[in-house]
PDB file of N, CA and C in Angstrom:
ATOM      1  N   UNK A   1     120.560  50.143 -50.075  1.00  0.00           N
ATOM      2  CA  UNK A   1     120.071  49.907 -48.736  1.00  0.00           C
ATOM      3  C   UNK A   1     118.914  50.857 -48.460  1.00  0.00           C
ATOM      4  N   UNK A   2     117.871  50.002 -48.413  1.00  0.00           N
ATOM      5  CA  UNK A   2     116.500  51.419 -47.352  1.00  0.00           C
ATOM      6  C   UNK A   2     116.332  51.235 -46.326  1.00  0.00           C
ATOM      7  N   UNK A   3     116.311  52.431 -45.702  1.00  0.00           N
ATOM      8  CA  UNK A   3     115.634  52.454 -44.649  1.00  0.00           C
ATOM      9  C   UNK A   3     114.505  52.555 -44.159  1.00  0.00           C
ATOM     10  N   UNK A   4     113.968  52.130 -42.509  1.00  0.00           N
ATOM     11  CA  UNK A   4     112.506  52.104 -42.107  1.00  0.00           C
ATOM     12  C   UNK A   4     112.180  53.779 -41.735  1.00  0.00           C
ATOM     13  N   UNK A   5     111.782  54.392 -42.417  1.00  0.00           N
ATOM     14  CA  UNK A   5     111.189  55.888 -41.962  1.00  0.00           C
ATOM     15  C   UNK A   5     110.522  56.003 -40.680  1.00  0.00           C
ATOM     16  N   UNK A   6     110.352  55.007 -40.059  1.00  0.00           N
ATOM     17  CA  UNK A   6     110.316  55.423 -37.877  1.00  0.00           C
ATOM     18  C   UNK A   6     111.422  55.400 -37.722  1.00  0.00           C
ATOM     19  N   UNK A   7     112.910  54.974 -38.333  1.00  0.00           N
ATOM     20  CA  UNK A   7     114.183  54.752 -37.948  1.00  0.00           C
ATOM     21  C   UNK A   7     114.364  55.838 -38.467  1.00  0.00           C
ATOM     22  N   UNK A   8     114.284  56.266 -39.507  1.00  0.00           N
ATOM     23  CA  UNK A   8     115.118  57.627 -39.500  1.00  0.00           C
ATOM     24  C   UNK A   8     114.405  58.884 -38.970  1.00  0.00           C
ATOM     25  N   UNK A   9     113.045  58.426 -38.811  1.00  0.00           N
ATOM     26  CA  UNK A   9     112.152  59.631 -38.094  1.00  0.00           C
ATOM     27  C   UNK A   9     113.147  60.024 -36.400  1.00  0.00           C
ATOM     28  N   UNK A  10     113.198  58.773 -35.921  1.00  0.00           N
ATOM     29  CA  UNK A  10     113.469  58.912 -34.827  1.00  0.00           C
ATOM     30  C   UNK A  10     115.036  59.110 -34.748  1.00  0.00           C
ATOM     31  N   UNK A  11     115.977  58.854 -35.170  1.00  0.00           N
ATOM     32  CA  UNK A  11     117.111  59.504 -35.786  1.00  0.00           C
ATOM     33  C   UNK A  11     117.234  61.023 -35.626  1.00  0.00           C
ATOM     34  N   UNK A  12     116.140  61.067 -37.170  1.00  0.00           N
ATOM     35  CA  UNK A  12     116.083  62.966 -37.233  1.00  0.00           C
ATOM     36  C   UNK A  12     115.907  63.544 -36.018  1.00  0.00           C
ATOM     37  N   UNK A  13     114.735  63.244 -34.962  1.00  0.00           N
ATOM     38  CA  UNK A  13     114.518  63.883 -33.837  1.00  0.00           C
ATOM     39  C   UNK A  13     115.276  64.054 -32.826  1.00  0.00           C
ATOM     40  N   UNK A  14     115.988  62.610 -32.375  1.00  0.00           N
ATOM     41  CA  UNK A  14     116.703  62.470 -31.647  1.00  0.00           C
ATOM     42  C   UNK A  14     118.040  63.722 -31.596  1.00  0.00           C
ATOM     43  N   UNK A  15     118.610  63.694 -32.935  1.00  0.00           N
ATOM     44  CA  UNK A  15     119.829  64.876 -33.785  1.00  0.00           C
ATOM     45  C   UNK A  15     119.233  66.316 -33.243  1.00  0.00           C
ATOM     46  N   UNK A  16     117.919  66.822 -33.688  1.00  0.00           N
ATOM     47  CA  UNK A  16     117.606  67.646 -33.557  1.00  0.00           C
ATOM     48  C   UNK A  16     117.420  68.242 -31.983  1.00  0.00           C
ATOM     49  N   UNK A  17     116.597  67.372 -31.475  1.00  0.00           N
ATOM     50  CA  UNK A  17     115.763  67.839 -30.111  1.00  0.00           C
ATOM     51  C   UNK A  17     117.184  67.435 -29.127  1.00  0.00           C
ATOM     52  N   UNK A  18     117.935  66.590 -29.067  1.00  0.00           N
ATOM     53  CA  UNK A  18     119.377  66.203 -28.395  1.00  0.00           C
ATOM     54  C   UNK A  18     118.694  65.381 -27.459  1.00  0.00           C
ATOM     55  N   UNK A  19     117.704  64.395 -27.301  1.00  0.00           N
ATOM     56  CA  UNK A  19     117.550  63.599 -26.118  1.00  0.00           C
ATOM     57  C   UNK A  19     116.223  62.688 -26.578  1.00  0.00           C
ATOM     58  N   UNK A  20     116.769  61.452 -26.320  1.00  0.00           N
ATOM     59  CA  UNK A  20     115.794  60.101 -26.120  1.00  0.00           C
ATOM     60  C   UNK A  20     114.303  60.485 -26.029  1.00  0.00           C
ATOM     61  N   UNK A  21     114.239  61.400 -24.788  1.00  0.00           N
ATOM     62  CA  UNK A  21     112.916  61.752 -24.600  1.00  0.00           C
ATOM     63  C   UNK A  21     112.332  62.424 -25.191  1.00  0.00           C
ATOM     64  N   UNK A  22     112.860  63.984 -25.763  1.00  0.00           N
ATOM     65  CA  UNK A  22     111.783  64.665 -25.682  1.00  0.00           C
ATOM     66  C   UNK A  22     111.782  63.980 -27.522  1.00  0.00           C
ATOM     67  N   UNK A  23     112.555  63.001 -28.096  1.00  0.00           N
ATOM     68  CA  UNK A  23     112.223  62.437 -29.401  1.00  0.00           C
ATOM     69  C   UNK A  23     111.087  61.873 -29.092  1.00  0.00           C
ATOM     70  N   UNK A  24     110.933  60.702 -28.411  1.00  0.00           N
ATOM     71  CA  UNK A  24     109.666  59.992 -27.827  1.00  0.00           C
ATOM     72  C   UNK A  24     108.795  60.741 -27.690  1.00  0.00           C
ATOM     73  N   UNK A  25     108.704  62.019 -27.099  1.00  0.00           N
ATOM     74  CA  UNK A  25     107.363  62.691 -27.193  1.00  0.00           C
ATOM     75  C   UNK A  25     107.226  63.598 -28.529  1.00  0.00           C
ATOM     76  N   UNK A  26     107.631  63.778 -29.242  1.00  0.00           N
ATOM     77  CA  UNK A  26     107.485  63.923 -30.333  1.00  0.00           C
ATOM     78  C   UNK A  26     106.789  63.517 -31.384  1.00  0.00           C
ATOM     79  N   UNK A  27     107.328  62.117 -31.359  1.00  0.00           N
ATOM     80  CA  UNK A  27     106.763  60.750 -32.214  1.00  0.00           C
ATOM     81  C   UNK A  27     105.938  60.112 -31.374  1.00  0.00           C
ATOM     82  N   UNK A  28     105.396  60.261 -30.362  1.00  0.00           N
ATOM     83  CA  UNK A  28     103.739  59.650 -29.763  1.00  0.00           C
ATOM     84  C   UNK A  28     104.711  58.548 -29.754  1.00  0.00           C
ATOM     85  N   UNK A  29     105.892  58.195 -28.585  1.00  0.00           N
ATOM     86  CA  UNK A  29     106.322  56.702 -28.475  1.00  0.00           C
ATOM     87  C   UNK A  29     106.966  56.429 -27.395  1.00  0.00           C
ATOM     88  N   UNK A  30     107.817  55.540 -26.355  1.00  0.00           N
ATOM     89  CA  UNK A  30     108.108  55.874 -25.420  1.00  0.00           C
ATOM     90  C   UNK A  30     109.456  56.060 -26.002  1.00  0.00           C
ATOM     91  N   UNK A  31     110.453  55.950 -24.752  1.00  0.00           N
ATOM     92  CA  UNK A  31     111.741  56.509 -24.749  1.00  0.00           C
ATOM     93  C   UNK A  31     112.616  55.128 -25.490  1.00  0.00           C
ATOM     94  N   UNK A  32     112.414  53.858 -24.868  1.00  0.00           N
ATOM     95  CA  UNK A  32     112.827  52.599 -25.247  1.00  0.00           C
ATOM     96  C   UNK A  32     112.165  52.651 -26.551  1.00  0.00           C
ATOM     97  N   UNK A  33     111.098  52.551 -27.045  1.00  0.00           N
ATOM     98  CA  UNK A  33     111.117  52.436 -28.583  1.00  0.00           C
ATOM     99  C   UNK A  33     111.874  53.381 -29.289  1.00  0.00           C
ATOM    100  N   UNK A  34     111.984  54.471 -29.005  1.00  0.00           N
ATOM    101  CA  UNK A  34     113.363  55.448 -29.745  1.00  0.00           C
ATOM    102  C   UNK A  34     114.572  54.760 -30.049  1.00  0.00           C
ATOM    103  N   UNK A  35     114.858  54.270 -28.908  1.00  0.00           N
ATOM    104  CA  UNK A  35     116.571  53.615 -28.547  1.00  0.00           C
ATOM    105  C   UNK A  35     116.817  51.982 -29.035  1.00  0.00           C
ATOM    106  N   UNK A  36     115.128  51.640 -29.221  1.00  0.00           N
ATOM    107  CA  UNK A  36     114.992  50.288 -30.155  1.00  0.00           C
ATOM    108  C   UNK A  36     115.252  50.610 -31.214  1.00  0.00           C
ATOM    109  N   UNK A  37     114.858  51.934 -32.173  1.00  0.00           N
ATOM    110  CA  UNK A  37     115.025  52.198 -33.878  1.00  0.00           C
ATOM    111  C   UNK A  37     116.297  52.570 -33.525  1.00  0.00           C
ATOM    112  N   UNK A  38     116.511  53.644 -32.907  1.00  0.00           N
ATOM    113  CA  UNK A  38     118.546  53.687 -33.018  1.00  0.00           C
ATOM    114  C   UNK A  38     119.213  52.809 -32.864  1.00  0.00           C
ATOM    115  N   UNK A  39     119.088  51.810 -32.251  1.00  0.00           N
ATOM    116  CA  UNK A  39     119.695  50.455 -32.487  1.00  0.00           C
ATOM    117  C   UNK A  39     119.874  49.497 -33.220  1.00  0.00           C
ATOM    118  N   UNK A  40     118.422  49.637 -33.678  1.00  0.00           N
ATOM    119  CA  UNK A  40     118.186  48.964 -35.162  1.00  0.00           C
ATOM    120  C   UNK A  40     118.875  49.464 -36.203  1.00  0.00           C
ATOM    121  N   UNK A  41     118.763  50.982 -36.181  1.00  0.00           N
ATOM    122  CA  UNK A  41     119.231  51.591 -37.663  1.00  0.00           C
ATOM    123  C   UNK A  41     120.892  51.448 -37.222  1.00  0.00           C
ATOM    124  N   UNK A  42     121.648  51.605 -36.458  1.00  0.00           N
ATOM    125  CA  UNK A  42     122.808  51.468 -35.778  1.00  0.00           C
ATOM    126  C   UNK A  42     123.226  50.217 -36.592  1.00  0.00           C
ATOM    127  N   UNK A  43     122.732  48.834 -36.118  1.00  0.00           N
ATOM    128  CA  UNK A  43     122.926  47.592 -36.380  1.00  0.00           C
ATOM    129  C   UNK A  43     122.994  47.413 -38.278  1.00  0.00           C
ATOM    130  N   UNK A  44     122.090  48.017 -38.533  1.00  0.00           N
ATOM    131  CA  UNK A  44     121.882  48.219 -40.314  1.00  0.00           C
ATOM    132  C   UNK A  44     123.440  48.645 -41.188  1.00  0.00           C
ATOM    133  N   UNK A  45     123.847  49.858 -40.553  1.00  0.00           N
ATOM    134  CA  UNK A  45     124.421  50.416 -41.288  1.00  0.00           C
ATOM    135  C   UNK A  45     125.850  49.842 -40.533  1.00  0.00           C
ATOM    136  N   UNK A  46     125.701  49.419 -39.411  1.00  0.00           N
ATOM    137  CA  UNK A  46     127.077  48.952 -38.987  1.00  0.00           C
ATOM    138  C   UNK A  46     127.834  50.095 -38.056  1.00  0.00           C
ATOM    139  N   UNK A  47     127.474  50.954 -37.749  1.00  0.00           N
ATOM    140  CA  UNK A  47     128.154  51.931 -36.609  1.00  0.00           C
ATOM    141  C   UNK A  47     127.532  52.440 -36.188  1.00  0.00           C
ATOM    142  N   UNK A  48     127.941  53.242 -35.056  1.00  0.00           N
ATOM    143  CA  UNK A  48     127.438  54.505 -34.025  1.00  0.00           C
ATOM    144  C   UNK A  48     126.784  55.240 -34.839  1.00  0.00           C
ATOM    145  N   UNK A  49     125.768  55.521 -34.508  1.00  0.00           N
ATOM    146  CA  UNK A  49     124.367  57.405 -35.232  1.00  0.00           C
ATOM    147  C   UNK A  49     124.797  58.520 -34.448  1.00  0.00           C
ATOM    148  N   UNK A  50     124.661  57.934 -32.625  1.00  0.00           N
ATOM    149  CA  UNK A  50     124.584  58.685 -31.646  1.00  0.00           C
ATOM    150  C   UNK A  50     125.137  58.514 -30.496  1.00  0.00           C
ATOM    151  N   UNK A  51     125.572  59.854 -30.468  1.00  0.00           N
ATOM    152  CA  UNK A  51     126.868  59.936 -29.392  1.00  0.00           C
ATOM    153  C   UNK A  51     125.954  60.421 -28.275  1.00  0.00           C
ATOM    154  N   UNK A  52     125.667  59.271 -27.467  1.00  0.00           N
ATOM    155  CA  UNK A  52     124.373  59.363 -26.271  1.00  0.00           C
ATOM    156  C   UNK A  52     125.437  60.489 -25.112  1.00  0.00           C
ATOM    157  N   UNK A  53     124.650  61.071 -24.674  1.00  0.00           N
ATOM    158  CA  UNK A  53     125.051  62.249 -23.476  1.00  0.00           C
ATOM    159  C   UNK A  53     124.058  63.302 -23.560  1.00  0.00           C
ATOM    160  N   UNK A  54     123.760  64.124 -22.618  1.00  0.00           N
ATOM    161  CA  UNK A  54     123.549  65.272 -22.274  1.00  0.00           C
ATOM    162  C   UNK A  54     124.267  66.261 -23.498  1.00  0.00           C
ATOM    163  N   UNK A  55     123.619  67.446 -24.144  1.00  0.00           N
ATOM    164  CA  UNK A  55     122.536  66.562 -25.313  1.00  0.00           C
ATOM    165  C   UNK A  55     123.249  65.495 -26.682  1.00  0.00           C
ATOM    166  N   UNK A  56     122.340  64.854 -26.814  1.00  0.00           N
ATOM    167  CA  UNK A  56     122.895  63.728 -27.824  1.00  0.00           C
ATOM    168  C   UNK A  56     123.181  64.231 -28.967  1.00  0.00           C
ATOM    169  N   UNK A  57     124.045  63.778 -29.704  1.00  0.00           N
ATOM    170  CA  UNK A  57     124.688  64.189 -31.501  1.00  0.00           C
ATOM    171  C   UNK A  57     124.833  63.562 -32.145  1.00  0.00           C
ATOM    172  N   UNK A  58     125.174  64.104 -33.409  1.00  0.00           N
ATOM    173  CA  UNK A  58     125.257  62.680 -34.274  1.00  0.00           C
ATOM    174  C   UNK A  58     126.696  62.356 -34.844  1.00  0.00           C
ATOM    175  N   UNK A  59     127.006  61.316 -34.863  1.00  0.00           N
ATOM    176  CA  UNK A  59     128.173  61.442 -35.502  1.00  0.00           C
ATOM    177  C   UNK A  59     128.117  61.510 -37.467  1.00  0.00           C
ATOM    178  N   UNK A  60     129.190  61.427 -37.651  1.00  0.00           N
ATOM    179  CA  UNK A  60     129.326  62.008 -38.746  1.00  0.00           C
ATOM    180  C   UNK A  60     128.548  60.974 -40.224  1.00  0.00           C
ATOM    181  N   UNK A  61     127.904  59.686 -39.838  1.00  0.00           N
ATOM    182  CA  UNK A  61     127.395  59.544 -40.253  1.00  0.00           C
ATOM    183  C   UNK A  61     126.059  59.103 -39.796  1.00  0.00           C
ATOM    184  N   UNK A  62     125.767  59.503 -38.885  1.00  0.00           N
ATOM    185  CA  UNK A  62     124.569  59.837 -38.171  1.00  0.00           C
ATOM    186  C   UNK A  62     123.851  61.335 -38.619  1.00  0.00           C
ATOM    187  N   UNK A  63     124.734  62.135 -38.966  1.00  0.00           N
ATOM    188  CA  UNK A  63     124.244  63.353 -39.169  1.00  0.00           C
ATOM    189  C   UNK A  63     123.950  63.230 -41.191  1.00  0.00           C
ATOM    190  N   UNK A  64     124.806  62.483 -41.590  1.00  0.00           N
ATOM    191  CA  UNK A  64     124.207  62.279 -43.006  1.00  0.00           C
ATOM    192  C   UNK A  64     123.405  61.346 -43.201  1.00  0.00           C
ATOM    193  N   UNK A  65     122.770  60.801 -42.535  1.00  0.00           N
ATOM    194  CA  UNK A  65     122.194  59.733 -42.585  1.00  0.00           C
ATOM    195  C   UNK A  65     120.272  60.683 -41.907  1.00  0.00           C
ATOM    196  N   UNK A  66     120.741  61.293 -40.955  1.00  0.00           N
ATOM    197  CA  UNK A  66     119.612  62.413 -40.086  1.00  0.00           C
ATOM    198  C   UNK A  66     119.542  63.698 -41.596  1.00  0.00           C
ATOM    199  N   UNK A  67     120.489  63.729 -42.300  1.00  0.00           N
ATOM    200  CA  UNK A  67     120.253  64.936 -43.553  1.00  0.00           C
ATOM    201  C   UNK A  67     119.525  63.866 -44.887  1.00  0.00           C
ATOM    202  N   UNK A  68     119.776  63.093 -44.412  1.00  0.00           N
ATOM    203  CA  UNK A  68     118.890  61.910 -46.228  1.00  0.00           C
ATOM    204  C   UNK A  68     117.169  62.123 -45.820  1.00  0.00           C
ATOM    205  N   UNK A  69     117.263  61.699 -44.078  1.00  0.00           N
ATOM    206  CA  UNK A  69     116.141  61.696 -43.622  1.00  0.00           C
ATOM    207  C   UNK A  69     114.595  63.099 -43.910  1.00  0.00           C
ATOM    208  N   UNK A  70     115.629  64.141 -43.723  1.00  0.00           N
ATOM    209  CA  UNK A  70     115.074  65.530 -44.259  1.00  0.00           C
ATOM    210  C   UNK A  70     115.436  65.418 -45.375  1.00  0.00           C
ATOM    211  N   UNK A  71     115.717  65.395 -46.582  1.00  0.00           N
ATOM    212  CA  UNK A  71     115.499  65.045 -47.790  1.00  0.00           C
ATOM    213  C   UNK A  71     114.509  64.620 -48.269  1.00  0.00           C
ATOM    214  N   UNK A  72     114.215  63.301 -47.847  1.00  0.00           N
ATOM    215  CA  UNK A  72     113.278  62.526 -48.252  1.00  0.00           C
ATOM    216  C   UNK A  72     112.191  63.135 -47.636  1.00  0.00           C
ATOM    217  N   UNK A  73     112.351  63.753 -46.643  1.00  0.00           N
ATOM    218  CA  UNK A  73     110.807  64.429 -46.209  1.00  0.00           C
ATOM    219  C   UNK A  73     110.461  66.353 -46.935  1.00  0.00           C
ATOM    220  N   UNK A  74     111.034  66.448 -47.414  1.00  0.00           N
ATOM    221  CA  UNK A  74     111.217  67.470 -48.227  1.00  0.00           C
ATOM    222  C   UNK A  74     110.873  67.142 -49.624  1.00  0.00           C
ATOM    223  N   UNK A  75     111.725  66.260 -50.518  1.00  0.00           N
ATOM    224  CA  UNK A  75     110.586  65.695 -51.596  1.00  0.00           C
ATOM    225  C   UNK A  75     109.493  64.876 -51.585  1.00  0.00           C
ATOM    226  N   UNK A  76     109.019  64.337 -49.938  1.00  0.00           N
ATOM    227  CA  UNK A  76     107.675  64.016 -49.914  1.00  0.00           C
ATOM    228  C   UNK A  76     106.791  64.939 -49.842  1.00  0.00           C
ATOM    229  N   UNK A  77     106.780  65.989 -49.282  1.00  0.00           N
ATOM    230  CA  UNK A  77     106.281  67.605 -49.179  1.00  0.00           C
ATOM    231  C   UNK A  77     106.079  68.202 -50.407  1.00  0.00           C
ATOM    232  N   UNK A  78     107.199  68.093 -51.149  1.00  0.00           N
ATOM    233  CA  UNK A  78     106.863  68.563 -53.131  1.00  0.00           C
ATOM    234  C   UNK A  78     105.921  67.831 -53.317  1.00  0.00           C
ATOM    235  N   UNK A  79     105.878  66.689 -53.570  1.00  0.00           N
ATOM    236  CA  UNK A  79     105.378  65.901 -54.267  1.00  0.00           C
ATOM    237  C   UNK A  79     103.716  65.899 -54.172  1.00  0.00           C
ATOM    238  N   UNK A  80     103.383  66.110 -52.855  1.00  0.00           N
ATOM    239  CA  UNK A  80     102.132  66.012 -52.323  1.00  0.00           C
ATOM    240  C   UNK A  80     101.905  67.083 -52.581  1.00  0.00           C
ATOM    241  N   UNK A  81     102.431  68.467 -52.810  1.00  0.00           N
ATOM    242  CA  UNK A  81     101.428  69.793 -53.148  1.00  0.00           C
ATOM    243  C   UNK A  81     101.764  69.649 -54.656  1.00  0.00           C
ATOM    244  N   UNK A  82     102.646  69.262 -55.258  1.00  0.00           N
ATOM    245  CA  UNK A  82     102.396  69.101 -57.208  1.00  0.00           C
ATOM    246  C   UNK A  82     101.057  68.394 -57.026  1.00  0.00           C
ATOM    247  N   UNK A  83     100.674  66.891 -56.491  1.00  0.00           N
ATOM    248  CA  UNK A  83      99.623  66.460 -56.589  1.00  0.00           C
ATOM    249  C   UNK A  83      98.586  66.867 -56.292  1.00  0.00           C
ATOM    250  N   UNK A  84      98.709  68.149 -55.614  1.00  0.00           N
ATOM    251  CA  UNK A  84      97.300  68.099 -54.100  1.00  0.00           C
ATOM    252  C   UNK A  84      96.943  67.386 -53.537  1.00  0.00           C
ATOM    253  N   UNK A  85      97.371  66.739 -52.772  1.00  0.00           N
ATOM    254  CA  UNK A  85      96.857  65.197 -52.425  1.00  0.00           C
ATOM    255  C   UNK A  85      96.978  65.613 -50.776  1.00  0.00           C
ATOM    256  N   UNK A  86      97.537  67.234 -50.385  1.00  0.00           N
ATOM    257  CA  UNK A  86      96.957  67.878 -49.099  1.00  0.00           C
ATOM    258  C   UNK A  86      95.727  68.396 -49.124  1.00  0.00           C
ATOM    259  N   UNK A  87      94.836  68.456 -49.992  1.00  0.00           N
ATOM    260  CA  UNK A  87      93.652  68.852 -50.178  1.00  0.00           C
ATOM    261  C   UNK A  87      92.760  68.225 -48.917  1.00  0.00           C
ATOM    262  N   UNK A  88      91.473  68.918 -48.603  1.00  0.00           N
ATOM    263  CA  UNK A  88      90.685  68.187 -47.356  1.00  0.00           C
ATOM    264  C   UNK A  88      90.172  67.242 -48.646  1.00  0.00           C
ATOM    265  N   UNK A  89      89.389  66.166 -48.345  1.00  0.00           N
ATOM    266  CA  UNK A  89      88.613  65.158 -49.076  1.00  0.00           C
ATOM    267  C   UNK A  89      87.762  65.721 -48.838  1.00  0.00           C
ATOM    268  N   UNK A  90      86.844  66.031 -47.613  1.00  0.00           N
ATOM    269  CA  UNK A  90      85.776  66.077 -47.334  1.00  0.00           C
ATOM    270  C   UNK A  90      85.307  67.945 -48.485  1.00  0.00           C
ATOM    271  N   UNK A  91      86.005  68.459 -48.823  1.00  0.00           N
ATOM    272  CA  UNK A  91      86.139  69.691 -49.351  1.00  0.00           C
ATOM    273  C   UNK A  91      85.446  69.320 -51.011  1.00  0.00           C
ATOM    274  N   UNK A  92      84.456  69.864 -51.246  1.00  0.00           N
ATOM    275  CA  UNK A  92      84.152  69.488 -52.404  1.00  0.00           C
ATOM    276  C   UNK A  92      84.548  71.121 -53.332  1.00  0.00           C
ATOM    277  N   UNK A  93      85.017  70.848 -54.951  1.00  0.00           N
ATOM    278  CA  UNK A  93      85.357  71.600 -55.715  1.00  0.00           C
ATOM    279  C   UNK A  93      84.374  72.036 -56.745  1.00  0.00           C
ATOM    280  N   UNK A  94      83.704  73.471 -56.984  1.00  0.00           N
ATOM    281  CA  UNK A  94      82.378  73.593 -57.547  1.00  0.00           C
ATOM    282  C   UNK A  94      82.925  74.277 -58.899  1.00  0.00           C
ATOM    283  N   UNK A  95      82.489  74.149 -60.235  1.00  0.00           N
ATOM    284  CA  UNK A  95      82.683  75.092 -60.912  1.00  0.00           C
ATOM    285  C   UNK A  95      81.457  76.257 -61.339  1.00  0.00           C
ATOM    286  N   UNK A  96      81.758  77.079 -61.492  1.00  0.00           N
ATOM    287  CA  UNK A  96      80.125  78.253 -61.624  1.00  0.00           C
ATOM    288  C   UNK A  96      79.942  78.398 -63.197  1.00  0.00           C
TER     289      UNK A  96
END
């Protein structure tokens, strides 16, 4: 099964920051598109992510599901400095 990485983006944030909103401002999105991907990813896997309240949590497979999410953004982070592929473009490389 994969997932859509705005779904687990917004997942991760949601876990972290504990609220709809300040995820939405986070991710440049409103509050309803947050609660559209948690629903979505909800519907995917077949249960509850988030235990909505003052602040929000995850349940227990919400929170492994919010830990795959940092994973995968952690070996996207390797991967791109093995490559350099954070390099500026516009940066040209001289040899003397």
């Amino acid at each position: 099964m994969q997932f859509p990485p705005h779904h687990l983006a917004a997942l991760s944030q949601v876990l972290r920051l504990g609220s709809f909103d300040a995820a939405a401002a986070v991710l440049s999105v409103t509050p309803s598109a947050v609660s559209q991907r948690i629903k979505a990813l909800e519907d995917q896997v077949g249960t509850t992510l988030v235990l909505r309240g003052p602040p929000c949590s995850g349940t227990e497979a919400g929170q492994r599901i919010a830990k795959h999410a940092e994973d995968i953004g952690l070996l996207e982070a390797q991967l791109t400095r093995e490559l350099a592929l954070d390099r500026d473009p516009s940066a040209a490389r001289l040899k003397v």
